[in-house]
Protein backbone atom coordinates (compact mmCIF):
# COMPACT_ATOMS: atom_id res chain seq x y z
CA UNK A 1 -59.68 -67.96 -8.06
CA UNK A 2 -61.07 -67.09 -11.49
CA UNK A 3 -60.38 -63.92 -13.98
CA UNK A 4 -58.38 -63.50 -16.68
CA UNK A 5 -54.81 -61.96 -17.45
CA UNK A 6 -53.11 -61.14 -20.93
CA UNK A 7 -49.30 -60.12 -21.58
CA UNK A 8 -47.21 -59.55 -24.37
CA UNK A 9 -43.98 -61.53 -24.77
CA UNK A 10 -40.62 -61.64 -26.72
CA UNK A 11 -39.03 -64.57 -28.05
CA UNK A 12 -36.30 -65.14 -30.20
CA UNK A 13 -36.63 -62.28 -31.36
CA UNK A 14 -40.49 -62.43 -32.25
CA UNK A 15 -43.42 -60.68 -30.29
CA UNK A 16 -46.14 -62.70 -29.53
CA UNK A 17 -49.59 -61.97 -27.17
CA UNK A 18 -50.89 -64.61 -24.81
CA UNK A 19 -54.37 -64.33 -22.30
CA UNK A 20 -55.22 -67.01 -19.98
CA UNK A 21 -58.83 -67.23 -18.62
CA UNK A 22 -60.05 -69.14 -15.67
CA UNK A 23 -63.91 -70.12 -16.19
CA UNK A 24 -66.02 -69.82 -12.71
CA UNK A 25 -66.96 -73.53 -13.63
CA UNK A 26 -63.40 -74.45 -12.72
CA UNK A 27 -61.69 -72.43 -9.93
CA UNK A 28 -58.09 -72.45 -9.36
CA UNK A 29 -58.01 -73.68 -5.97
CA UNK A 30 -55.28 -73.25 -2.71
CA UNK A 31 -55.95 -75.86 -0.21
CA UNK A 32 -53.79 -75.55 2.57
CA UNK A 33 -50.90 -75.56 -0.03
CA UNK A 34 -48.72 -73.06 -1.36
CA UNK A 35 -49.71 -74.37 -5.17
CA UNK A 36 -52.61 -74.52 -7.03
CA UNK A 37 -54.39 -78.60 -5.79
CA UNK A 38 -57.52 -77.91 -8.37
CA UNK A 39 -58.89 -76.47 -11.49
CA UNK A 40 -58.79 -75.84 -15.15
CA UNK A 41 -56.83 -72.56 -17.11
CA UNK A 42 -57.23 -72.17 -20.75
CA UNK A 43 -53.90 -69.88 -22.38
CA UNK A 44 -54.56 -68.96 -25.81
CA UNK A 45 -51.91 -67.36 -27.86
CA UNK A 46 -51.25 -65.53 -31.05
CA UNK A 47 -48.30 -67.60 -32.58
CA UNK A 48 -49.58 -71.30 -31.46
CA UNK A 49 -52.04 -73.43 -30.57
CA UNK A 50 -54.10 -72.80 -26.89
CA UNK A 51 -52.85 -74.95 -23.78
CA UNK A 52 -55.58 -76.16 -21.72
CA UNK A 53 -54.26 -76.59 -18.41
CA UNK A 54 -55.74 -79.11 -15.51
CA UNK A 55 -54.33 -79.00 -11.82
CA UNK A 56 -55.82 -81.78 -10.71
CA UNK A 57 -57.63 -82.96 -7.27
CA UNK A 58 -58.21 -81.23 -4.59
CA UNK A 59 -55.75 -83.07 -1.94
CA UNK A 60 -52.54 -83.25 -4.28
CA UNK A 61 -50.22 -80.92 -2.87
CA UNK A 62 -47.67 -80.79 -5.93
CA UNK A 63 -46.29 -78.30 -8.29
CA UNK A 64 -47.90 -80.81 -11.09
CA UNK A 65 -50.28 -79.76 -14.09
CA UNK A 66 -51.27 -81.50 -17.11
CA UNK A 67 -51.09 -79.56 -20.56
CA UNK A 68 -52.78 -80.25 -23.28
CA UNK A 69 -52.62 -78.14 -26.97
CA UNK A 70 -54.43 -79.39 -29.47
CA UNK A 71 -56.30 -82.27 -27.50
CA UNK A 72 -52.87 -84.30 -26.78
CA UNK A 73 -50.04 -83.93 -24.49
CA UNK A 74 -47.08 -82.21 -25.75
CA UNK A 75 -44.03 -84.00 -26.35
């Protein structure tokens, strides 16, 4: 799967915009599992830094992901 999507949000009372953009170099890929076992998302927003987001190998069937903003793992 690639393409993009964009919303607008509300949080805490502030409005914020977020897109997220899959890159034909990475896929999002379903492999005989309900959840995504490959590829790369980027998510930039308006009111923080972007999340880069990595689903792994193909052949982990989990609902795992590792996010990154700003280079680094979030605490």
């Amino acid at each position: 799967m690639t393409g993009t999507q964009s919303g607008d949000e509300m949080k805490g009372g502030q409005s914020y915009q977020w897109a997220s953009m899959i890159n034909v170099d990475t896929p999002l890929i379903y492999k005989f599992c309900p959840f995504v076992t490959k590829g790369r998302m980027t998510v930039v927003f308006s009111n923080k830094s972007n999340w880069e987001i990595n689903f792994g190998k193909v052949g982990q069937c989990d609902d795992q992901a590792e996010v990154t903003q700003d280079g680094v793992l979030p605490l």
